[in-house]
Protein backbone atom coordinates (compact mmCIF):
# COMPACT_ATOMS: atom_id res chain seq x y z
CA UNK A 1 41.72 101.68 -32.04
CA UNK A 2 40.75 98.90 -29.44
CA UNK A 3 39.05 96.84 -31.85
CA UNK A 4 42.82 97.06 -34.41
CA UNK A 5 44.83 96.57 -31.05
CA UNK A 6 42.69 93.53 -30.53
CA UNK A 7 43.01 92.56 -33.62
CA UNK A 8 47.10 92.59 -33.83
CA UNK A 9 47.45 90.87 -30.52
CA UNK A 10 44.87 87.87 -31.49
CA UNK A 11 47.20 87.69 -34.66
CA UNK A 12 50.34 87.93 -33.46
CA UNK A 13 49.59 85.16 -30.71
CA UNK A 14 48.16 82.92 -32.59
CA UNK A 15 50.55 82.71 -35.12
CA UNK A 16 53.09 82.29 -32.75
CA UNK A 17 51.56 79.72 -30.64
CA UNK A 18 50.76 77.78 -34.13
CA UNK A 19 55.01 78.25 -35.13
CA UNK A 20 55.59 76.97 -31.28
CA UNK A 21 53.84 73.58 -32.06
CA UNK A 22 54.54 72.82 -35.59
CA UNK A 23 58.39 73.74 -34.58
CA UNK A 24 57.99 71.17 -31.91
CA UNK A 25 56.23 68.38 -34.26
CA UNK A 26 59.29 69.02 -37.05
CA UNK A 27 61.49 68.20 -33.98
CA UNK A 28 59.95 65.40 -33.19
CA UNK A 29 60.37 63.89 -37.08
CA UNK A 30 63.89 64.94 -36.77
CA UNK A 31 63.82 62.31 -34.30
CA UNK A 32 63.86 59.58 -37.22
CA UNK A 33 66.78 57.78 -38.75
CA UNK A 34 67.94 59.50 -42.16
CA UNK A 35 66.69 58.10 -45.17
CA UNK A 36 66.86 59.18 -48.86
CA UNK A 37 64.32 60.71 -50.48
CA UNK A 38 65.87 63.77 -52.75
CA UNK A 39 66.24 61.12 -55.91
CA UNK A 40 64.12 61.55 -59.01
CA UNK A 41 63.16 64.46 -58.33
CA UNK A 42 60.49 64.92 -61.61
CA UNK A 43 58.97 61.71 -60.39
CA UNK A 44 58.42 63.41 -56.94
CA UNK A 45 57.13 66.50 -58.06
CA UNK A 46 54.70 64.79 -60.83
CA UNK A 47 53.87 62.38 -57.81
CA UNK A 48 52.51 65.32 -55.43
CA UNK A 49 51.05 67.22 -58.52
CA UNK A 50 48.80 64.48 -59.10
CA UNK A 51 48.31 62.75 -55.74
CA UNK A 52 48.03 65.86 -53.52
CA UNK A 53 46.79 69.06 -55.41
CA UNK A 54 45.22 66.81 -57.86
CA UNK A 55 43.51 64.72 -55.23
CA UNK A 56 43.92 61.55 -57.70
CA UNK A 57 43.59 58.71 -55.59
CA UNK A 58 40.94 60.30 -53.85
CA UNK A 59 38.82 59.55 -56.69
CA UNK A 60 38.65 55.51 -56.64
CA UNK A 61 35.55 55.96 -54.41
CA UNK A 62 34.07 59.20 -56.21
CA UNK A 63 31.30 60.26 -53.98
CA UNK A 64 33.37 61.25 -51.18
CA UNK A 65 36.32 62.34 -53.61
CA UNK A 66 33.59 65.21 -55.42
CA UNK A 67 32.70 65.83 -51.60
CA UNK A 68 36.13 66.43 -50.21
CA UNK A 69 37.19 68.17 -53.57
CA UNK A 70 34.30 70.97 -52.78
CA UNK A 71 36.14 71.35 -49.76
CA UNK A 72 39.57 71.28 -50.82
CA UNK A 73 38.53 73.97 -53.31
CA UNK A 74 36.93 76.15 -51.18
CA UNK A 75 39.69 75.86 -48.81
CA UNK A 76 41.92 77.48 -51.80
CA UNK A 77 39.60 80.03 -52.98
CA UNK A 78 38.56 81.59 -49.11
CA UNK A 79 42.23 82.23 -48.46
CA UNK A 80 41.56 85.07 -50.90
CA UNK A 81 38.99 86.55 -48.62
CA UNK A 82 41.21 85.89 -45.60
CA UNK A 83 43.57 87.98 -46.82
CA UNK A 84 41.31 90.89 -47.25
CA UNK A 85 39.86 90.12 -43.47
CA UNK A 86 43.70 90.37 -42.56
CA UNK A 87 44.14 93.74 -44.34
CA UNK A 88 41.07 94.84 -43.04
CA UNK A 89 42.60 93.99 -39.62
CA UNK A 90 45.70 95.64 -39.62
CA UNK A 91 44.64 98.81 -41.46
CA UNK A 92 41.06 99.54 -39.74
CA UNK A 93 39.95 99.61 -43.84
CA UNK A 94 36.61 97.64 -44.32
CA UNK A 95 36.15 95.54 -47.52
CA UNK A 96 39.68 96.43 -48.79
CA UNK A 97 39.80 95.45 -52.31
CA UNK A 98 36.39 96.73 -53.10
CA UNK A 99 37.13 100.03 -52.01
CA UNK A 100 40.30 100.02 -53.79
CA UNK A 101 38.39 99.90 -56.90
CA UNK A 102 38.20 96.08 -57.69
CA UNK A 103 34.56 96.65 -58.06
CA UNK A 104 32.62 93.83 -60.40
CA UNK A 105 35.91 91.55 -60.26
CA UNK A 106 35.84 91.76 -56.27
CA UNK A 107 31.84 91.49 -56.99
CA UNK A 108 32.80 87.85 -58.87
CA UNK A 109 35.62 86.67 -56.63
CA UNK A 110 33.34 86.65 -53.26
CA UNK A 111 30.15 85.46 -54.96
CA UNK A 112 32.60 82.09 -56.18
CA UNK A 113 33.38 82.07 -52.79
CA UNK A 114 30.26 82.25 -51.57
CA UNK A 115 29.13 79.35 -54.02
CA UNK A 116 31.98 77.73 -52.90
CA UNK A 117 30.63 78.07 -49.22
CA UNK A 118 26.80 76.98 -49.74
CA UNK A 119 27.61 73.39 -51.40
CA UNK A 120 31.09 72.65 -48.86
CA UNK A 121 27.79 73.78 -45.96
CA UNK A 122 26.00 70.67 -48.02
CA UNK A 123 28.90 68.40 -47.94
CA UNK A 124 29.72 69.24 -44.37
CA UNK A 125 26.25 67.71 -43.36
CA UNK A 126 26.33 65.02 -45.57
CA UNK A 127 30.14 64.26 -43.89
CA UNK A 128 28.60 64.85 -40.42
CA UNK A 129 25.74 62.07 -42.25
CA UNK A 130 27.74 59.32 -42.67
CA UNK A 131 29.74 59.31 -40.11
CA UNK A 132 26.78 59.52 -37.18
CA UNK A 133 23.73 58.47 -38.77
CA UNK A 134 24.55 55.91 -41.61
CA UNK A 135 27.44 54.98 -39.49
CA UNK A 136 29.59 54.02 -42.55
CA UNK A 137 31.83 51.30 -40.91
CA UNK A 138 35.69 52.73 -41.51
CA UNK A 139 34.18 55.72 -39.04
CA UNK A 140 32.54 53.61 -36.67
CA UNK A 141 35.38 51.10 -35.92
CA UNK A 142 36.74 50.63 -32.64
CA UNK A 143 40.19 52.33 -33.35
CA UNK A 144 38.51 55.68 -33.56
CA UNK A 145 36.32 55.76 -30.07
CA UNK A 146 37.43 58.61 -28.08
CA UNK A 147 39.49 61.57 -29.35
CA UNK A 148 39.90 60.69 -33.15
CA UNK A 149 35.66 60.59 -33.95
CA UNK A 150 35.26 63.65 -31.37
CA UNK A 151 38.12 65.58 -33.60
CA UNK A 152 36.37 64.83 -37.04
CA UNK A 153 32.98 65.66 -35.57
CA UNK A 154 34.61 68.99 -33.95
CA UNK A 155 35.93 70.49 -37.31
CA UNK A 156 32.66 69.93 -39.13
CA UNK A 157 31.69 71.86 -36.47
CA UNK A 158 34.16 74.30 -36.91
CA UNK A 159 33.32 74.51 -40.72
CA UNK A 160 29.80 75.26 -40.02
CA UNK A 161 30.24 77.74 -37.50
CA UNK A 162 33.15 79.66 -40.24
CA UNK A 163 30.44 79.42 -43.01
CA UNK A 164 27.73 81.24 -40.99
CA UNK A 165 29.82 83.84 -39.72
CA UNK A 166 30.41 84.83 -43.60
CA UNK A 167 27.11 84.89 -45.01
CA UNK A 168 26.13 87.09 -41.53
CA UNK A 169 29.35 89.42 -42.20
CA UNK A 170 28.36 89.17 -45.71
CA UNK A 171 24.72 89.12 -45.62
CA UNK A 172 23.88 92.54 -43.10
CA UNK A 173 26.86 94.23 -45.60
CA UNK A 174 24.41 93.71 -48.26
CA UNK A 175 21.70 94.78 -46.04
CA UNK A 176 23.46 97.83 -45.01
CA UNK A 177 24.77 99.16 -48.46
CA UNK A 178 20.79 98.19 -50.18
CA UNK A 179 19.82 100.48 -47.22
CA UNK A 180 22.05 103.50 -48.01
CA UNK A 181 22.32 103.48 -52.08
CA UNK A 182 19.52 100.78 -53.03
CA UNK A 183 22.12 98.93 -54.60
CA UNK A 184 23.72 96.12 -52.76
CA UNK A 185 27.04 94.67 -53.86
CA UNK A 186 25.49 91.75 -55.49
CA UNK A 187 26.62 88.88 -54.08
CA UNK A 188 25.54 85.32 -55.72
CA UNK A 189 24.08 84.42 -52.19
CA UNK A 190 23.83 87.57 -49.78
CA UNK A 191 22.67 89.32 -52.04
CA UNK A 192 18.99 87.23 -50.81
CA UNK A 193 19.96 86.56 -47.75
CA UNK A 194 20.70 89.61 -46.71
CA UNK A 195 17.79 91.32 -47.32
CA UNK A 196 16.07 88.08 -46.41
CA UNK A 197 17.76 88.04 -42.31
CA UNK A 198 18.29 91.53 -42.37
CA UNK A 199 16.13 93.44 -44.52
CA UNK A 200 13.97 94.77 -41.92
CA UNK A 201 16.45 96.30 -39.64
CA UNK A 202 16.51 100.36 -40.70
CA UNK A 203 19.48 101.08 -38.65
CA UNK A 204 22.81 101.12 -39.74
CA UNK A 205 24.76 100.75 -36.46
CA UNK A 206 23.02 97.45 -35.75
CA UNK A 207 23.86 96.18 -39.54
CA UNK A 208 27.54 97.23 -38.91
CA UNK A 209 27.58 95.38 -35.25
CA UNK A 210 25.91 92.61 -36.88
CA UNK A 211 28.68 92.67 -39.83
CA UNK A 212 31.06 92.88 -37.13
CA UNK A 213 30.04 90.21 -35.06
CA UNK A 214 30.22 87.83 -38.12
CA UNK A 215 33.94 89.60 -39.11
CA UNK A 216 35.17 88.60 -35.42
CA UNK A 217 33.37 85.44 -35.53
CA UNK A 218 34.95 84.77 -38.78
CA UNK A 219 38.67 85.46 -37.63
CA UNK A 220 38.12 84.18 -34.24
CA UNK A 221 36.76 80.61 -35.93
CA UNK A 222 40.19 80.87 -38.25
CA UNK A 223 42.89 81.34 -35.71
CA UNK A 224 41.41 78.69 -33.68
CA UNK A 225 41.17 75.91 -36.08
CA UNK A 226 45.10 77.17 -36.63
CA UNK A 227 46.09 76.28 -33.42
CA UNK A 228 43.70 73.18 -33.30
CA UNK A 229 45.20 71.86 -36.64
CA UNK A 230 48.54 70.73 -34.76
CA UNK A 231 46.74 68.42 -32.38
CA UNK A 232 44.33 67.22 -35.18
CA UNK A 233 44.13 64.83 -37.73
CA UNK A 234 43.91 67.49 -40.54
CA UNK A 235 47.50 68.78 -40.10
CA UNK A 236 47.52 66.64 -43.34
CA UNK A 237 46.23 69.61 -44.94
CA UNK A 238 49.79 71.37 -45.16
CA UNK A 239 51.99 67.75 -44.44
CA UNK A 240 50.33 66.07 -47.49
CA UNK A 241 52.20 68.14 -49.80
CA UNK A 242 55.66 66.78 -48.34
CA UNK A 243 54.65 63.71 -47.63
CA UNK A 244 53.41 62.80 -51.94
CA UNK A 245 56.48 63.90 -52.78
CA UNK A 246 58.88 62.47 -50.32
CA UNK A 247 56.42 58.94 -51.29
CA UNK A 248 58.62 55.95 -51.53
CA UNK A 249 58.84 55.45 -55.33
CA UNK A 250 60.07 51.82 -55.10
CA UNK A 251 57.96 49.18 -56.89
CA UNK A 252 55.39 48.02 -53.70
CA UNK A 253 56.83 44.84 -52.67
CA UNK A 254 60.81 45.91 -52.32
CA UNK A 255 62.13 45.83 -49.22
CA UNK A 256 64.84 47.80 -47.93
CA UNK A 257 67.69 45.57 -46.44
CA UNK A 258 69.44 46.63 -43.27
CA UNK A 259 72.72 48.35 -44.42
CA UNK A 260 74.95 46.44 -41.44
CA UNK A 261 73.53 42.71 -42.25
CA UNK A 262 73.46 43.48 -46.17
CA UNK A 263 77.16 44.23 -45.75
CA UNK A 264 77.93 40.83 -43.63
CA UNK A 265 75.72 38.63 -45.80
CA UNK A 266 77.62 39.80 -48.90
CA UNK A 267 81.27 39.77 -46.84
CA UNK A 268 80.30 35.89 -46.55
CA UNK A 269 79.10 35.25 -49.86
CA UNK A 270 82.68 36.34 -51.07
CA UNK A 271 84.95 33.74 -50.87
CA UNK A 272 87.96 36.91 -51.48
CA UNK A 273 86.86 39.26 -48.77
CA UNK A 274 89.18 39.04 -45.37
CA UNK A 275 86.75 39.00 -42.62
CA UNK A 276 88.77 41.06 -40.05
CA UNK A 277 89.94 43.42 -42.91
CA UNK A 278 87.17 45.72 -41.95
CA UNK A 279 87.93 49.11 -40.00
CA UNK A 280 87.36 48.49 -35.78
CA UNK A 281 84.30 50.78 -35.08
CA UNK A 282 83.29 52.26 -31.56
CA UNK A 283 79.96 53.53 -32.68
CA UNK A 284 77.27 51.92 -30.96
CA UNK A 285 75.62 48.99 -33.10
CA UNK A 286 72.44 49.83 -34.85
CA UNK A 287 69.28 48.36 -33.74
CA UNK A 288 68.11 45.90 -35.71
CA UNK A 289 64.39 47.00 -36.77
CA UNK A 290 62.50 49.30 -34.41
CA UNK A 291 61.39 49.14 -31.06
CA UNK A 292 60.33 52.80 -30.71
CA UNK A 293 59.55 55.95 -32.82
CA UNK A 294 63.59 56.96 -32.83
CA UNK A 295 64.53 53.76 -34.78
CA UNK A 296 61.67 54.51 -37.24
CA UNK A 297 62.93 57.15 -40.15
CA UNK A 298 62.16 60.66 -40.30
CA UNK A 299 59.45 59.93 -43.53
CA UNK A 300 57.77 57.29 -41.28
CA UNK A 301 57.20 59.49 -38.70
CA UNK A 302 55.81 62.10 -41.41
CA UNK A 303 53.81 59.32 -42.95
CA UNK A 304 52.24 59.13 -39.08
CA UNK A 305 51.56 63.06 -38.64
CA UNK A 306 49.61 63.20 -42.26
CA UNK A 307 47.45 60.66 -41.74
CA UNK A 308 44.02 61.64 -42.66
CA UNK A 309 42.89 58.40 -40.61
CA UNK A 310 40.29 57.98 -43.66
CA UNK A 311 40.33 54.42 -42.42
CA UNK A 312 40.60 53.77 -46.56
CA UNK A 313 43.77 51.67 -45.57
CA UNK A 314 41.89 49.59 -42.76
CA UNK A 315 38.75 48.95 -45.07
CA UNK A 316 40.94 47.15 -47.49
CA UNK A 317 43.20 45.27 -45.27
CA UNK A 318 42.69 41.63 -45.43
CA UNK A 319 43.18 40.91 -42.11
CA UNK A 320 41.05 43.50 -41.20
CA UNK A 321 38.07 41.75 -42.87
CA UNK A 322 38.51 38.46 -41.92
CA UNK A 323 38.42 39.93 -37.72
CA UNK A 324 41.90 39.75 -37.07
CA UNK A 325 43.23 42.99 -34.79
CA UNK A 326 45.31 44.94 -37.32
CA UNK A 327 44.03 47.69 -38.25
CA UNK A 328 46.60 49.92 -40.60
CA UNK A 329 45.15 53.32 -39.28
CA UNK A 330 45.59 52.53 -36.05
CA UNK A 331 49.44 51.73 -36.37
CA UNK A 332 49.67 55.39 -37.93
CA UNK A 333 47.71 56.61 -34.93
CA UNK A 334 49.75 54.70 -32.46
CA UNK A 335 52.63 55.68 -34.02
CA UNK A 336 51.74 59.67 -34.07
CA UNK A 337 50.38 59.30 -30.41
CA UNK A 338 53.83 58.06 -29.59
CA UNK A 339 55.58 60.29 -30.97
CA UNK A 340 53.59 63.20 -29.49
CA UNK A 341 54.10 62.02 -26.05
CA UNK A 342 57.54 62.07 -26.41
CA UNK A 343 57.00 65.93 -27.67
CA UNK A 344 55.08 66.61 -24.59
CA UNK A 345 57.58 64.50 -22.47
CA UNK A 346 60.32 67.35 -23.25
CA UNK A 347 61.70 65.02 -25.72
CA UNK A 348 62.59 62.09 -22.69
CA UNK A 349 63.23 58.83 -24.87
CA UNK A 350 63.84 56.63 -21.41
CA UNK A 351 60.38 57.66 -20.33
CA UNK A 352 60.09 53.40 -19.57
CA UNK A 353 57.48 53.34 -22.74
CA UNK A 354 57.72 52.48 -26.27
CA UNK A 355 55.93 51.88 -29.69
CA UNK A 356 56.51 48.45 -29.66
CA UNK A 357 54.22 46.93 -26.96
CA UNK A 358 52.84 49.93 -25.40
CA UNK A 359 51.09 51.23 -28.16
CA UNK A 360 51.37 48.16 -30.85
CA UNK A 361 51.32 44.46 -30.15
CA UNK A 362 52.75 41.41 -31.98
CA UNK A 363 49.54 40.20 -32.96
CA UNK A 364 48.68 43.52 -34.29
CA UNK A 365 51.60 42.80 -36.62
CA UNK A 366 52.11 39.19 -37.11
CA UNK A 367 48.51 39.64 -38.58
CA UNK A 368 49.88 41.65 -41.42
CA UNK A 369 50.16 39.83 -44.87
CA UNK A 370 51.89 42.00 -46.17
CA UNK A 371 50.15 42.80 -49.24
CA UNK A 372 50.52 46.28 -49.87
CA UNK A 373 46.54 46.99 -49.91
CA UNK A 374 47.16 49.91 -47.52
CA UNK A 375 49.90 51.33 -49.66
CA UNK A 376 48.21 50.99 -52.35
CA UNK A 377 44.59 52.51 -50.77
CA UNK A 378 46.38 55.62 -49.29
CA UNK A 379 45.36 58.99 -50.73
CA UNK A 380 48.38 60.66 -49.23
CA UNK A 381 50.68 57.96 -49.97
CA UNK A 382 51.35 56.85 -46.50
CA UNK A 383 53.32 53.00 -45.70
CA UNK A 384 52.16 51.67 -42.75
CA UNK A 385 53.64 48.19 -43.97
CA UNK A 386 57.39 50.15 -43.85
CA UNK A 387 56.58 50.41 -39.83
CA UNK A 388 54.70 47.00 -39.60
CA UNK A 389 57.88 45.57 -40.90
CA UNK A 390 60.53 47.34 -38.98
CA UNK A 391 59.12 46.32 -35.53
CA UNK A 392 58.33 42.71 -37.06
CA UNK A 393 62.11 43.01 -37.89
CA UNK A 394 63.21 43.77 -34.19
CA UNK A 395 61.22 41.43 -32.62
CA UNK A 396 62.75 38.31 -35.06
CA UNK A 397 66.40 39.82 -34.74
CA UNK A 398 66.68 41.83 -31.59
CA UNK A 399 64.14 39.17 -29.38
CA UNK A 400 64.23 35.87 -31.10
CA UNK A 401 60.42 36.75 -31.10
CA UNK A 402 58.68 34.59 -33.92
CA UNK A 403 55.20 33.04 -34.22
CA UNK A 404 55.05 29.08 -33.74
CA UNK A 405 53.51 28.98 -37.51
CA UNK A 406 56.72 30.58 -38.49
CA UNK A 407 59.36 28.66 -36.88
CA UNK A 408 59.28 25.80 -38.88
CA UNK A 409 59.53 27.19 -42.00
CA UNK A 410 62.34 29.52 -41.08
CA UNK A 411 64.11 26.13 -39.72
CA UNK A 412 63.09 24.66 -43.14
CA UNK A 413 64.67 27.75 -45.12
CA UNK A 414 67.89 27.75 -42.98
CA UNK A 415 68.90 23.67 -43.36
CA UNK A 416 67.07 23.16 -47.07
CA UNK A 417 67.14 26.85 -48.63
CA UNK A 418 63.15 26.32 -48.95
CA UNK A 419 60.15 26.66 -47.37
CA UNK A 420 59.80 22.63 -47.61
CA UNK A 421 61.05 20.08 -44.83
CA UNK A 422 62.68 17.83 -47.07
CA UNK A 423 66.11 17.72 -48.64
CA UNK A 424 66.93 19.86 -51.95
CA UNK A 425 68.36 16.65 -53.15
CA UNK A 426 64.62 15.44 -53.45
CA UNK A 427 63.01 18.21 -54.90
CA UNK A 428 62.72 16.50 -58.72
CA UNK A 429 61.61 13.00 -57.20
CA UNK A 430 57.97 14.18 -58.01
CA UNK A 431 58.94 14.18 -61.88
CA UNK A 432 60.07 10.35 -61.58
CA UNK A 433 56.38 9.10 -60.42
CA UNK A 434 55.10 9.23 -63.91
């Protein structure tokens, strides 16, 4: 009875604290301007078919896409054996669906998902591998020091520690029932390690502590990576799903004009329109661009909470390579960071901080090109340019802000209608040298 009580209380706090924090981080999107994303919606839902339960773009570098699919897989499959822990839990039942009569089915399910277990335990090192030994560069970069390479190194961790708590539950279970009936349940893996670990031990109250110990260890190692999962990186695990389909289905390249200054650019180009026909308005004017996380939209602020920070989107960035400071992960970092701050900061948006300068610098974004490569690279479907853009935006508009390079050729563009400093009058002359 104290071990069930336990058990309901560890539940039913965890999964509150969990709905607390993920309540709090949808509040904090809310905090974005309105956009719209309910169009097309067969495109949308083919687009998060393929891109995030089909793990499509994952697969342009393949070694790491069979590696991550293992785990994505296995993530899937376990939730079947969670559910029997869970029953187990509430009811005081042990092994629910065996005992209900499942018998070689059950026998088939848990040795997948013990398969399942053994090669994501391989990939796990081989992740742990290349990100401290071989020291691929995307995880070695100076945008990840502190938190971010502690967080992926902690739920490797955390995956290791889950996976040997199973084979022990699993494992002395096998031990135990070989002991009473000479038949075991036959588990693809347990079924040797078991008698392997535990063979030896003749007593079934130590085989049931030891199953015990790697049940609790099990559940224990679950509802903390649930409440860890808000403060870490692989929240994209249940906001990639949103995020593919919400994906900005505009051809790469299209920007989206400001509504206000598309309205007074097309009120001058028509020579009919009466200027001061327009309704008086006491709504305070829009910003132009973004300054902080509130003038961002509500998808670019989800774009910043699934970030896998894969550093995919860095490694490809052009300015990147040639040393210049962008570095596309690190604006979806900033921008989460931000955003989580105000979160913490009971939602205070005068805190005297803000996106733009605190967290991201001009340089960071005059570097930009503006290629799409990040778009493009994204395995989530994430637009860091969308952000890079709006605070370029408010810096030209709201600060007369603009690189030295730059001036010129805007000045060139505003008295000739090109890029060139000479008259349009002149632009043919070239064809009259020959």
């Amino acid at each position: 009875m104290i071990a069930h009580l336990v058990f309901v209380i560890l539940a039913l706090v965890s999964i509150a604290i969990f709905s607390w924090k993920l309540s709090s981080i949808v509040k904090q999107i809310k905090l974005g301007r309105p956009t719209n994303r309910t169009d097309r919606v067969g495109e949308r839902i083919k687009t998060m078919l393929l891109v995030a339960f089909g793990q499509k773009k994952m697969f342009n570098r393949p070694i790491p896409a069979i590696l991550h699919f293992i785990f994505y897989v296995a993530f899937i499959i376990t939730q079947i054996e969670l559910i029997e822990v869970f029953i187990d839990g509430f009811t005081g039942s042990h092994r629910f669906f065996y005992e209900a009569g499942l018998g070689p089915f059950y026998t088939f399910v848990i040795s997948s998902i013990e398969v399942l277990s053994v090669l994501t335990f391989i990939a796990t090192l081989i992740f742990f591998a290349r990100r401290n030994l071989i020291k691929i560069p995307r995880f070695t970069s100076s945008d990840l020091n502190g938190w971010a390479r502690n967080d992926a190194n902690l739920i490797l961790l955390f995956e290791l520690l889950l996976i040997i708590f199973i084979f022990m539950m699993n494992g002395a279970d096998e031990a135990d029932k070989i002991w009473r009936s000479n038949v075991g349940y036959g588990f693809a893996v347990s079924q040797y390690l078991g008698p392997l670990f535990f063979g030896r031990i003749n007593n079934e109250n130590i085989l049931h502590i030891i199953s015990s110990i790697g049940w609790w260890g099990h559940l224990v190692m679950v509802f903390v990576f649930l409440n860890y999962l808000p403060y870490s990186k692989h929240l994209h695990i249940l906001f990639a799903f949103p995020n593919t389909y919400f994906s900005n289905l505009n051809a790469k390249g299209k920007f989206n004009n400001m509504e206000s200054v598309e309205a007074e650019v097309k009120l001058m180009l028509d020579p009919s329109a009466d200027p001061y026909a327009a309704a008086p308005t006491t709504e305070a004017p829009q910003r132009f661009g973004a300054k902080d996380v509130q003038d961002l939209s509500w998808k670019q602020l989800l774009d910043a909470y699934s970030c896998t920070e894969c550093g995919r989107c860095t490694s490809v960035c052009p300015a990147n390579q040639t040393g210049k400071l962008l570095s596309p992960r690190k604006i979806m970092m900033d921008t989460r960071d931000r955003l989580s701050e105000i979160g913490s900061n009971n939602f205070d948006l005068n805190d005297g901080k803000s996106l733009l300068g605190d967290y991201i610098t001009p340089e960071e974004l005059w570097a930009c090109t503006s290629c799409n490569a990040c778009v493009q690279e994204c395995p989530v479907n994430i637009d860091p340019l969308s952000i890079i853009v709006d605070l370029r935006r408010y810096l030209v508009m709201e600060e007369s802000k603009v690189p030295t390079e730059l001036t010129g050729m805007l000045t060139n563009i505003e008295n000739n209608g090109a890029p060139w400093q000479f008259s349009p009058a002149d632009r043919m002359k070239w064809t009259e040298e020959n």
